[in-house]
N, C-alpha and C. Protein backbone atom coordinates (compact mmCIF):
# COMPACT_ATOMS: atom_id res chain seq x y z
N UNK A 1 0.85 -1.17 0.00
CA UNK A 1 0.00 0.00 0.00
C UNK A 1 0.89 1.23 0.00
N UNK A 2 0.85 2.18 -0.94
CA UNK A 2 1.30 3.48 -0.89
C UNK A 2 1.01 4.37 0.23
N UNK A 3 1.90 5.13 0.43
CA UNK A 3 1.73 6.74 1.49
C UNK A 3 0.66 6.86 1.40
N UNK A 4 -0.04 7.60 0.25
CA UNK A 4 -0.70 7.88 -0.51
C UNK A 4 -2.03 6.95 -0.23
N UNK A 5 -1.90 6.29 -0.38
CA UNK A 5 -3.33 5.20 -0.30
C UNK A 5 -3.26 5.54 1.27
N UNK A 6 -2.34 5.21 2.36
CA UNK A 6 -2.51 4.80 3.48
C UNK A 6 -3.09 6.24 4.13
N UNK A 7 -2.62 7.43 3.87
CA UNK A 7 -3.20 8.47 4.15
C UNK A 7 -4.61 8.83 3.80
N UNK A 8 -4.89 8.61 2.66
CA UNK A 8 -6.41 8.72 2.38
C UNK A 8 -7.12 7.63 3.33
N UNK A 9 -6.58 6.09 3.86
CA UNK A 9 -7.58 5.94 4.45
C UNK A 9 -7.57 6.25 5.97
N UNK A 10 -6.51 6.89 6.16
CA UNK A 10 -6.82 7.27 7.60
C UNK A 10 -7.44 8.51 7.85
N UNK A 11 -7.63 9.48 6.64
CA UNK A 11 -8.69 10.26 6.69
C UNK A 11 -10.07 9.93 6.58
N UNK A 12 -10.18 8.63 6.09
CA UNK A 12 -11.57 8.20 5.95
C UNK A 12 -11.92 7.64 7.11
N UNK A 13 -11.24 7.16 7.90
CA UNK A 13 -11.52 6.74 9.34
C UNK A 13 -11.97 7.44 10.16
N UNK A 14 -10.39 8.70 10.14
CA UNK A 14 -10.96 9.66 11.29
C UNK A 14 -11.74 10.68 11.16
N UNK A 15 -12.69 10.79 9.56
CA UNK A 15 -13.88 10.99 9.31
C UNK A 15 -15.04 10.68 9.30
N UNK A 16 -15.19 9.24 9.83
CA UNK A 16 -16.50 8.24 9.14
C UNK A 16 -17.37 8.91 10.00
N UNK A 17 -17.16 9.84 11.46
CA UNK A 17 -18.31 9.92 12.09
C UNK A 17 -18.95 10.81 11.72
N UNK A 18 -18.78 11.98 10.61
CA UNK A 18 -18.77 13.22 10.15
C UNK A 18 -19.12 12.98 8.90
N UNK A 19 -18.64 11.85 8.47
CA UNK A 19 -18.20 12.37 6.44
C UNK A 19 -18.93 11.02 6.19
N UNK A 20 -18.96 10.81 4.99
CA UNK A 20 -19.87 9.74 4.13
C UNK A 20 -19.09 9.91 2.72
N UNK A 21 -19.23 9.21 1.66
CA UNK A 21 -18.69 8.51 0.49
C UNK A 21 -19.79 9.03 -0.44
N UNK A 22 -19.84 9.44 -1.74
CA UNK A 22 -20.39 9.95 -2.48
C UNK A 22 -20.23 10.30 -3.91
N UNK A 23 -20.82 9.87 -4.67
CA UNK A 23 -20.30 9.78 -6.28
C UNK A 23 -21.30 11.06 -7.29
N UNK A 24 -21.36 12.02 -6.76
CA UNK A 24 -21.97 12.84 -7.69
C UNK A 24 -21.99 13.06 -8.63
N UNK A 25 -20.82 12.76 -9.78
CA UNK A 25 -20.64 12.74 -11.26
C UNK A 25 -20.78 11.78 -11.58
N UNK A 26 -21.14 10.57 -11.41
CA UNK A 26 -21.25 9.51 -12.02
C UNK A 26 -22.67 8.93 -12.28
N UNK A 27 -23.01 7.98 -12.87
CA UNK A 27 -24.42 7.81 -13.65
C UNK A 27 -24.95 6.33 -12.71
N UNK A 28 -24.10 6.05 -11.53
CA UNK A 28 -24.50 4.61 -10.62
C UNK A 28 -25.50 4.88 -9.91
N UNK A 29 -26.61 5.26 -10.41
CA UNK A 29 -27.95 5.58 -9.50
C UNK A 29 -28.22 4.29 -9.06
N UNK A 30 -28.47 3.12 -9.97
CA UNK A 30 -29.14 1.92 -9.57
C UNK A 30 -30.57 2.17 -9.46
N UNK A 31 -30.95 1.45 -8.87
CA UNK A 31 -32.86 1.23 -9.01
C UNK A 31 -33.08 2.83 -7.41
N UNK A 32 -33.91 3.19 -7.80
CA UNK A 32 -34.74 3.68 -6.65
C UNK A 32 -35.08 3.47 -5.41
N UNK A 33 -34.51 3.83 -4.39
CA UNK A 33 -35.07 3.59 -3.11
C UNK A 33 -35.43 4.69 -2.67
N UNK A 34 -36.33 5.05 -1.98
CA UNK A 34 -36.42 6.16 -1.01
C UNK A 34 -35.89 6.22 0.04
N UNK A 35 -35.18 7.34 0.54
CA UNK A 35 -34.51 7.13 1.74
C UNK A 35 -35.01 7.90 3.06
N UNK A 36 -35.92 8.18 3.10
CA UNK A 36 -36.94 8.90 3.96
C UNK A 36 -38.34 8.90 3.63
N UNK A 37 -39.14 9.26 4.52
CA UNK A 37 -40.69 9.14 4.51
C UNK A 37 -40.93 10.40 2.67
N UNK A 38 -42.09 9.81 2.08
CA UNK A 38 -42.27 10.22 1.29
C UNK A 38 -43.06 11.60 1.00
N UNK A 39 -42.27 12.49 0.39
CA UNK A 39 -42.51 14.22 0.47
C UNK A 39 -42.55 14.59 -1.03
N UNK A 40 -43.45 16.04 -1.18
CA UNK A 40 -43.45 16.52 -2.59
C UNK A 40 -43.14 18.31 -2.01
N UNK A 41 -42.37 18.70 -2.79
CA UNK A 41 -41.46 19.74 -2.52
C UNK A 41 -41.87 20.83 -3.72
N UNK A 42 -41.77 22.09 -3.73
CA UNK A 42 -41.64 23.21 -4.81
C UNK A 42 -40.61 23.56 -4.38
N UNK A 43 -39.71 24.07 -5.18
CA UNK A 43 -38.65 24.90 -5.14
C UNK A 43 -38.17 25.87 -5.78
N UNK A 44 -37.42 27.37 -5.56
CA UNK A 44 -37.16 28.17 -6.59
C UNK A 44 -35.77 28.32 -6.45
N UNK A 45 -35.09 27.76 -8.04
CA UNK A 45 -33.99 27.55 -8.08
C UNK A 45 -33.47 29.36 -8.62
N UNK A 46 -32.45 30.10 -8.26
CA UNK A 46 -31.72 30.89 -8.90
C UNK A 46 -30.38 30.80 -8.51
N UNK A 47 -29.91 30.86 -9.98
CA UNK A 47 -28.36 31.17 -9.51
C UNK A 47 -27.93 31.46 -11.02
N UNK A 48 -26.12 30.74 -10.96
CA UNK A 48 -25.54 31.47 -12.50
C UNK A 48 -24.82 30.20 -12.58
N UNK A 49 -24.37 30.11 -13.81
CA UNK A 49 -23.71 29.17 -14.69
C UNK A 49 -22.23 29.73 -14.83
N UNK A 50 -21.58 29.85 -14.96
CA UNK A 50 -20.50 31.18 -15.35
C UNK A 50 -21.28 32.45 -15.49
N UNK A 51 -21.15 32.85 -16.43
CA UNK A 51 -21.52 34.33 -16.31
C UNK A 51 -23.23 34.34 -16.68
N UNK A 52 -23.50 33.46 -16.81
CA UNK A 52 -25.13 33.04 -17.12
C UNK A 52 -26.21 32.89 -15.67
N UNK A 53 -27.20 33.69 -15.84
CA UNK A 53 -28.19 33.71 -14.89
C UNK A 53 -29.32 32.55 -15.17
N UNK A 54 -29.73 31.97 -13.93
CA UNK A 54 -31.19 31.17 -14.86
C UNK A 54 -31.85 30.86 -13.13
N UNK A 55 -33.07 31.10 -13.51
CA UNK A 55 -34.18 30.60 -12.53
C UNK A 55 -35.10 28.97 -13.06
N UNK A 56 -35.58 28.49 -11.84
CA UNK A 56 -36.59 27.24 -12.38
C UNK A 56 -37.03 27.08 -11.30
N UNK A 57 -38.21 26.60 -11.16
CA UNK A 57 -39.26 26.71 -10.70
C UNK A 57 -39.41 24.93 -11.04
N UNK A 58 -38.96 24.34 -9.43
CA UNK A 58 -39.06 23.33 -9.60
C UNK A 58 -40.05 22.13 -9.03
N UNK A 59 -40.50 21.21 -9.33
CA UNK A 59 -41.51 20.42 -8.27
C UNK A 59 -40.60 19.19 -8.15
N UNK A 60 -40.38 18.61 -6.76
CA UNK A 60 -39.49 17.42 -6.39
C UNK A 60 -40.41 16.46 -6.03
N UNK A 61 -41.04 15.50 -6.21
CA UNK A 61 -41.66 13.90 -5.96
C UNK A 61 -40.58 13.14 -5.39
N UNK A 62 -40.55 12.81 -4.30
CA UNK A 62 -40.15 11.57 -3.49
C UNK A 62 -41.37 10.47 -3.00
N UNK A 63 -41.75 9.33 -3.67
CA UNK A 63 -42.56 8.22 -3.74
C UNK A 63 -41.72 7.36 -3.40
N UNK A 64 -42.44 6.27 -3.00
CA UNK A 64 -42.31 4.82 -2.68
C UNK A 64 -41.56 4.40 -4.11
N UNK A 65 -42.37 4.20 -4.65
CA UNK A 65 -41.74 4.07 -5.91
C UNK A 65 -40.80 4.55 -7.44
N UNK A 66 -40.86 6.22 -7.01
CA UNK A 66 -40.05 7.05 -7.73
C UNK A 66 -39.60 8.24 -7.25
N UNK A 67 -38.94 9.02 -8.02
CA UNK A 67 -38.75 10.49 -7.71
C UNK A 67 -38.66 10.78 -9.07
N UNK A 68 -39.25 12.41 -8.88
CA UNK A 68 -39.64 13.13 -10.60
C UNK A 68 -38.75 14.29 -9.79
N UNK A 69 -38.03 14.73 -10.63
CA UNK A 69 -37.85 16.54 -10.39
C UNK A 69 -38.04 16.75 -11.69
N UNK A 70 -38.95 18.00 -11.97
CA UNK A 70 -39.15 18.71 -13.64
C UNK A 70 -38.92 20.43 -13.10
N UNK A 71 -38.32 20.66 -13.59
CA UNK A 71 -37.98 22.36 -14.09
C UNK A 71 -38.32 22.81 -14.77
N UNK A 72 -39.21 23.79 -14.43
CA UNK A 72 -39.35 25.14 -15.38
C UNK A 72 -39.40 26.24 -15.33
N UNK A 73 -38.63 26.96 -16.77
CA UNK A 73 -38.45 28.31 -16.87
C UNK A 73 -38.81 29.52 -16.18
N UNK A 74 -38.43 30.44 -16.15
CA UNK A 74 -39.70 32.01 -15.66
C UNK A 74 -40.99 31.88 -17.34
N UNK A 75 -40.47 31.81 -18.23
CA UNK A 75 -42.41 31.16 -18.64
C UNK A 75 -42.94 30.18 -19.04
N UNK A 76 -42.44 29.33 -17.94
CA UNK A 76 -43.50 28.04 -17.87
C UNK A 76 -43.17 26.67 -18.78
N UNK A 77 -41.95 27.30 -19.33
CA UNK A 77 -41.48 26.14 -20.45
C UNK A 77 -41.01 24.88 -19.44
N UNK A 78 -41.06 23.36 -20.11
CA UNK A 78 -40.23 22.47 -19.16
C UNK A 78 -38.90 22.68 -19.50
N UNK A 79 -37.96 23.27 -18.62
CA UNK A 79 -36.59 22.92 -18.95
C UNK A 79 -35.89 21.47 -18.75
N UNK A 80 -36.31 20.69 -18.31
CA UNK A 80 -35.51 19.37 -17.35
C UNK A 80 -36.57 18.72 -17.05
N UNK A 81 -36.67 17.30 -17.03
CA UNK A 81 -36.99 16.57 -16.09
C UNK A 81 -36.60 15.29 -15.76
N UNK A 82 -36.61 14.74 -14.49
CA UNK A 82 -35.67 13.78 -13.78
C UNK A 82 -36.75 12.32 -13.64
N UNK A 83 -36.03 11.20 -13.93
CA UNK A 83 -37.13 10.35 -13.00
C UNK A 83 -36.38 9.43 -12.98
N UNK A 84 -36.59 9.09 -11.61
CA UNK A 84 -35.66 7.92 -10.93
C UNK A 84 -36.69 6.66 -10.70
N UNK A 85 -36.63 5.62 -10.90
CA UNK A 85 -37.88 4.21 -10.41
C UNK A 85 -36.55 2.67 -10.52
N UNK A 86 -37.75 2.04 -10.55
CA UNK A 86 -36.91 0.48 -10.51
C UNK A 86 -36.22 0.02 -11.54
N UNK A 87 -36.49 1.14 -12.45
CA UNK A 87 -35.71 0.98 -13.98
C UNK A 87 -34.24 1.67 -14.36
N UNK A 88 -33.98 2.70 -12.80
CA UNK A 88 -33.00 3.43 -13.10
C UNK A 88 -33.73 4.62 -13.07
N UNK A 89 -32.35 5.72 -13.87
CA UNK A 89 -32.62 7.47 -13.76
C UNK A 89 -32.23 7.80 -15.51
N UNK A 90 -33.46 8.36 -15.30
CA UNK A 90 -33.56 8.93 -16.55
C UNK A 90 -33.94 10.30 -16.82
N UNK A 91 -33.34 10.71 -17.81
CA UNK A 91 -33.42 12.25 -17.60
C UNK A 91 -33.46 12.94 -18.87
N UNK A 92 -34.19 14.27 -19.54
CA UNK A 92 -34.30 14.79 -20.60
C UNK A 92 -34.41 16.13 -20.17
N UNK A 93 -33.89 17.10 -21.07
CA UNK A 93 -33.53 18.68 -21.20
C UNK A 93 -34.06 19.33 -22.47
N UNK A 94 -34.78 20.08 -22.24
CA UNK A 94 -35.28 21.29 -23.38
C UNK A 94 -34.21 21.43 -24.26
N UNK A 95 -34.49 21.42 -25.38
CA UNK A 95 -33.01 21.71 -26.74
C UNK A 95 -32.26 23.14 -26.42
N UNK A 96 -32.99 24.31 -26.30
CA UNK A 96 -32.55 25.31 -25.56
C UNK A 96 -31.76 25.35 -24.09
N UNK A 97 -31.72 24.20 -23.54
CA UNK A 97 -30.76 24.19 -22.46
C UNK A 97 -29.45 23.99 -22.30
N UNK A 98 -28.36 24.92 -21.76
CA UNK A 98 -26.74 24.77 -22.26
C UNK A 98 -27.06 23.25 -22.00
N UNK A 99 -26.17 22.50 -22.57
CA UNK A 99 -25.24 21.52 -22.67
C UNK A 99 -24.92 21.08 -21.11
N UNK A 100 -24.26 21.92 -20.66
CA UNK A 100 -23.55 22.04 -19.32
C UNK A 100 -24.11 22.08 -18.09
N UNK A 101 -25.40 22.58 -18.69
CA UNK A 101 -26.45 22.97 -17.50
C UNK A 101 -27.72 21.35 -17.80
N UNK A 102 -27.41 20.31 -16.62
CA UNK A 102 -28.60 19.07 -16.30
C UNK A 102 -29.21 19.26 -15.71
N UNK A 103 -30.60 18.53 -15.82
CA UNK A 103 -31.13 18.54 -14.39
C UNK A 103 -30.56 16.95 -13.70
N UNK A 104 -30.19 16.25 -14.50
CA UNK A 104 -29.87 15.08 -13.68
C UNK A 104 -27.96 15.68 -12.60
N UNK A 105 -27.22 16.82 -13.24
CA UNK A 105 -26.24 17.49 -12.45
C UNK A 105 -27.13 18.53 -11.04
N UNK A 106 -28.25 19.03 -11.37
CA UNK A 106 -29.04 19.55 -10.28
C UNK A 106 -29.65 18.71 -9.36
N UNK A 107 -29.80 17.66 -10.02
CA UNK A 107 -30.24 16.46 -8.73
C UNK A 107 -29.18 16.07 -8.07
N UNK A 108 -28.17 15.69 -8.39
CA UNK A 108 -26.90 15.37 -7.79
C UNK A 108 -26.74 16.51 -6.54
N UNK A 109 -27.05 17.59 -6.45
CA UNK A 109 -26.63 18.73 -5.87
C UNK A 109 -27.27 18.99 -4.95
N UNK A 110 -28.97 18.70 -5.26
CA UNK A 110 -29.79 17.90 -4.26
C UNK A 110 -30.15 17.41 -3.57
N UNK A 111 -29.33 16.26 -3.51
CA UNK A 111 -29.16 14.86 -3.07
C UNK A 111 -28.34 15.39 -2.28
N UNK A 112 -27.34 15.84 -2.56
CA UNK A 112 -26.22 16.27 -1.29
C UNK A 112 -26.76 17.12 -0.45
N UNK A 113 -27.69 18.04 -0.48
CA UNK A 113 -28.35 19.18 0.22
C UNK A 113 -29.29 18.50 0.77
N UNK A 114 -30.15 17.44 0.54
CA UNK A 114 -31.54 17.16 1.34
C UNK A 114 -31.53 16.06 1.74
N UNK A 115 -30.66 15.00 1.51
CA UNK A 115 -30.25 13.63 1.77
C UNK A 115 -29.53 13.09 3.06
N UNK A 116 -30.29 12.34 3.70
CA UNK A 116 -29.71 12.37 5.10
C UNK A 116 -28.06 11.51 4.61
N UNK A 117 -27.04 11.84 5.51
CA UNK A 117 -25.70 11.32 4.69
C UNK A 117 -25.38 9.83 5.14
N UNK A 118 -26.16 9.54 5.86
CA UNK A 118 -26.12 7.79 5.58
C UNK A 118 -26.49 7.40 4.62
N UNK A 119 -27.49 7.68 3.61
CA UNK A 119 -28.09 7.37 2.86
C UNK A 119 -27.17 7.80 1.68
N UNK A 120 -26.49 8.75 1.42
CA UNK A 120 -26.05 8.88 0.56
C UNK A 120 -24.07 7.89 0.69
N UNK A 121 -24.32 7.17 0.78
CA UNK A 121 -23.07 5.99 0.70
C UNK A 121 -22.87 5.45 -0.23
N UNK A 122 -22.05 6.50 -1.07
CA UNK A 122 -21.69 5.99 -2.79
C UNK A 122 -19.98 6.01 -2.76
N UNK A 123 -19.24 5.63 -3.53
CA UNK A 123 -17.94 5.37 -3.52
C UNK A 123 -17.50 6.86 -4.01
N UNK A 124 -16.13 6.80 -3.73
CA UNK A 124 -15.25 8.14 -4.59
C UNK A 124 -15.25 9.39 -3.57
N UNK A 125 -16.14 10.38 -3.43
CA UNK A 125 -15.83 11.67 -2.74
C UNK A 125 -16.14 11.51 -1.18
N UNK A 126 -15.78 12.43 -0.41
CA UNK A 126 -16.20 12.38 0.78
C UNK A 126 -17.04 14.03 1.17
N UNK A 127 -17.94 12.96 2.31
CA UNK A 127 -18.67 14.53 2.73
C UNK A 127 -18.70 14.64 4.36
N UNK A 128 -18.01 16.11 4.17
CA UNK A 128 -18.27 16.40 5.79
C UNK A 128 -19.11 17.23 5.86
N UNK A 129 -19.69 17.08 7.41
CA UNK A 129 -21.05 17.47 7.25
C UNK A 129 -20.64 18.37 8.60
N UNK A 130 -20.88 19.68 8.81
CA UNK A 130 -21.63 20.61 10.31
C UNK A 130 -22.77 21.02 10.43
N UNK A 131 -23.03 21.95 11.15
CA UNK A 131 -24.68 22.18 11.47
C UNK A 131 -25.29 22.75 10.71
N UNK A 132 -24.79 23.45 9.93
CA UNK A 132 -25.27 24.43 9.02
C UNK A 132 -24.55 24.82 7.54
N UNK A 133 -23.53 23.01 7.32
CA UNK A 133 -23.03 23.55 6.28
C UNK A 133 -22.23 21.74 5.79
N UNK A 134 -22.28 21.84 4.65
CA UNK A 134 -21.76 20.00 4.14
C UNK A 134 -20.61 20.36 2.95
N UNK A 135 -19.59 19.67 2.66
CA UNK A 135 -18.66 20.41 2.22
C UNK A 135 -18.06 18.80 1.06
N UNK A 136 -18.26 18.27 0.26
CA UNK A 136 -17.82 17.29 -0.64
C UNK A 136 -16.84 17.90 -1.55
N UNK A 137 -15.42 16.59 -0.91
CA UNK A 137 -14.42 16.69 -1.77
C UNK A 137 -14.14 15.70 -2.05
N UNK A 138 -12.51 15.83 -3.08
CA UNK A 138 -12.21 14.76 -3.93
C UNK A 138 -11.09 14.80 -3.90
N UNK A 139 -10.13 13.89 -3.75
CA UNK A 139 -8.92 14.13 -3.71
C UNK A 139 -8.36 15.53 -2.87
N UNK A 140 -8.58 15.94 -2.31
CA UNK A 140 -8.89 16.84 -1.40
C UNK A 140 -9.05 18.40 -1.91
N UNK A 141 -9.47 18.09 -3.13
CA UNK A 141 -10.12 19.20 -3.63
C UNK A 141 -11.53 19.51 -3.22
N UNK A 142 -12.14 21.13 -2.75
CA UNK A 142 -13.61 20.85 -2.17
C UNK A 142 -14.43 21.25 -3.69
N UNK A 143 -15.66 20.23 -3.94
CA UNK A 143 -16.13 20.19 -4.88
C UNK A 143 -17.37 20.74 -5.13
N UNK A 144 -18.46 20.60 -3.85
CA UNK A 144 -19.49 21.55 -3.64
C UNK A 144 -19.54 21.68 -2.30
N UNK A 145 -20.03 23.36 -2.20
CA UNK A 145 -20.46 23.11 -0.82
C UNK A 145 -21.69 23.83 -0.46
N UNK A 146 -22.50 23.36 0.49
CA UNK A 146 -23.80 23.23 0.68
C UNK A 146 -23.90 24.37 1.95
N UNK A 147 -24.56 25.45 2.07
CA UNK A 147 -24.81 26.20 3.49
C UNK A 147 -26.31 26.65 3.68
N UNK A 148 -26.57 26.00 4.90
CA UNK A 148 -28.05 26.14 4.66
C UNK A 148 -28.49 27.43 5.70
N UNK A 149 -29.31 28.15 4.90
CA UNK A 149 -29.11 29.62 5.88
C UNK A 149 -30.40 30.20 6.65
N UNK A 150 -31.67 28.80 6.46
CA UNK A 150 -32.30 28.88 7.89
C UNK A 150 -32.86 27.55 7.94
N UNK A 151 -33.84 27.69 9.13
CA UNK A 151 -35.11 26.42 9.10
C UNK A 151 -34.17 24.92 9.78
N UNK A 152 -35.21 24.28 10.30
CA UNK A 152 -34.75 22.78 11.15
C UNK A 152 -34.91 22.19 9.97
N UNK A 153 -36.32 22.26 9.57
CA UNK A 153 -36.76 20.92 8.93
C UNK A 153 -36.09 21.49 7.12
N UNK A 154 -35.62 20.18 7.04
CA UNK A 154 -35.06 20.27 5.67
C UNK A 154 -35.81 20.65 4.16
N UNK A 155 -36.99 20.42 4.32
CA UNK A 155 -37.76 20.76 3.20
C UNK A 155 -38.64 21.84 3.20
N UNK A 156 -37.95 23.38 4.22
CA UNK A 156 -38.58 24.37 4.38
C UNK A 156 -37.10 25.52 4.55
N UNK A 157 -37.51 26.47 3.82
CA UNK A 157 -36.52 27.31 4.56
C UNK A 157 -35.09 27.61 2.99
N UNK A 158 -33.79 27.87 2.98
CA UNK A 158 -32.79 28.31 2.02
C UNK A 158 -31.99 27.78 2.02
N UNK A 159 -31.13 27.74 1.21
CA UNK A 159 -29.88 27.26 1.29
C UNK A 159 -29.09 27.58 0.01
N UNK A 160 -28.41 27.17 -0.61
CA UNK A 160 -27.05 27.92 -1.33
C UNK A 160 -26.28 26.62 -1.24
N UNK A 161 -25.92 25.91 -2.80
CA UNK A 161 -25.13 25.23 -3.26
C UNK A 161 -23.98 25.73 -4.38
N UNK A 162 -23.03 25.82 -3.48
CA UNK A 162 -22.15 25.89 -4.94
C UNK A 162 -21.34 25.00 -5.20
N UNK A 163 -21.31 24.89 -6.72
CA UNK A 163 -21.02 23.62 -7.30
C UNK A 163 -19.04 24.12 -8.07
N UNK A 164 -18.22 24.07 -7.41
CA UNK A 164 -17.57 24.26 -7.67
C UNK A 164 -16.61 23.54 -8.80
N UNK A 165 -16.74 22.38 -9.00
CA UNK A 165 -16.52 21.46 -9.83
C UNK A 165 -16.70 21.97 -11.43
N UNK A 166 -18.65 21.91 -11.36
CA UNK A 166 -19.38 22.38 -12.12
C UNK A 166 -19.39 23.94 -12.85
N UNK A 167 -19.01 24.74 -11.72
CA UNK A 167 -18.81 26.00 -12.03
C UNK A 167 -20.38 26.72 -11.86
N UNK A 168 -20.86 26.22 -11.44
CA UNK A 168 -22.30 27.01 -10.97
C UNK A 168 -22.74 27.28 -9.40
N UNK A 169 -23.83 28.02 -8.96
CA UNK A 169 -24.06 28.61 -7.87
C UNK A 169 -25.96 28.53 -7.95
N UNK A 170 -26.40 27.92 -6.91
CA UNK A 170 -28.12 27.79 -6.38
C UNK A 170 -28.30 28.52 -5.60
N UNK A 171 -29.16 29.30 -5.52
CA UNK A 171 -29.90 29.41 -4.19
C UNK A 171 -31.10 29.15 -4.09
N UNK A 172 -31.77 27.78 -3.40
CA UNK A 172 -32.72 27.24 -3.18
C UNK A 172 -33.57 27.68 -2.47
N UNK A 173 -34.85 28.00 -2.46
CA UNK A 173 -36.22 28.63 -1.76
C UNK A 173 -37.26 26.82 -1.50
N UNK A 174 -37.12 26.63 -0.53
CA UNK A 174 -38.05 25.21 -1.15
C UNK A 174 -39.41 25.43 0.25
N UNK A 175 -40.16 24.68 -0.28
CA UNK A 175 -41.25 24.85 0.44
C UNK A 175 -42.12 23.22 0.15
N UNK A 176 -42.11 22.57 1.27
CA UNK A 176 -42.95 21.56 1.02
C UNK A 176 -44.63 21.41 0.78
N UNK A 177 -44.71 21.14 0.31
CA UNK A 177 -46.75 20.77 -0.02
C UNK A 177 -47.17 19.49 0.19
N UNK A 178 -46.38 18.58 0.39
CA UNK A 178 -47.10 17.44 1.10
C UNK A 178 -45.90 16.31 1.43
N UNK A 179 -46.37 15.87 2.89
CA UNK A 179 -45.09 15.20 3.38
C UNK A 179 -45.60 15.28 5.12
N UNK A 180 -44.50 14.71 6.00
CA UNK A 180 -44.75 14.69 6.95
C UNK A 180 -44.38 15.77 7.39
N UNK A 181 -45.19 16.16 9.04
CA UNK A 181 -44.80 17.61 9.83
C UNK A 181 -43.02 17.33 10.38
């Protein structure tokens, strides 16, 4: 075993109580599980791309059996939509949408922001998590980081992802409409 190897895993050790494993660029969704009681969410996405502004206006489905996120525009166009089930994740984008800009890369971002971090136990990055802020890196580069800037309950209240990797910036407004108190 290399330096190198042996050091990374003794950071993963004397992280495990804090940090979790996580593959955000990669396409290993696997089948669908839900990992919490089942909630339907609105959200108002703004932020920038590089020098590009864009809002969406999003609805999130967490089911027993699936999750949908669909995006849309300030008028009403679908930009994105996501769907995860027993078949896998599948995902389609308005022809007008950069290239660069997914919604299956906005779910990823998601997932790190609303996902309790046991649940998110995927190979490759690590995430440390504090009270008010989750920080995923890679090689010890930090790749996004998550600060949530009010509210207990996770599916009420702001927060702010930046995707540093990606080169983009969220600020999330979400508001639940049906789910548990």
């Amino acid at each position: 075993m290399s330096i190198r190897n042996l050091i990374i895993c003794c950071a993963v050790i004397i992280l495990s109580s804090c940090a979790t494993k996580f593959k955000p660029e990669g396409n290993d969704f696997g089948k669908w599980q839900l990992p919490f009681a089942p909630v339907e969410v609105v959200q108002l996405l703004k932020g920038n791309y590089g020098d590009k502004e864009f809002v969406f206006q999003v609805v999130l489905s967490l089911q027993e059996e699936r999750l949908s996120l669909i995006g849309l525009d300030t008028m009403g166009r679908r930009a994105f939509t996501v769907k995860w089930d027993k078949d896998g994740m599948h995902s389609e984008k308005a022809s007008w949408m950069p290239d660069q800009l997914k919604g299956e890369h906005i779910l990823y971002d998601l997932m790190l922001a609303y996902w309790p971090l046991e649940s998110l136990n995927r190979p490759s990055d690590i995430i440390i998590e504090g009270k008010y802020k989750r920080l995923v890196t890679h090689n010890g580069e930090n790749r996004v980081t998550i600060s949530r800037l009010d509210g207990h309950d996770r599916w009420q209240g702001r927060l702010i992802i930046e995707n540093h990797h990606k080169s983009y910036r969220i600020e999330v407004q979400s508001q639940k409409i049906k789910g548990p108190k």
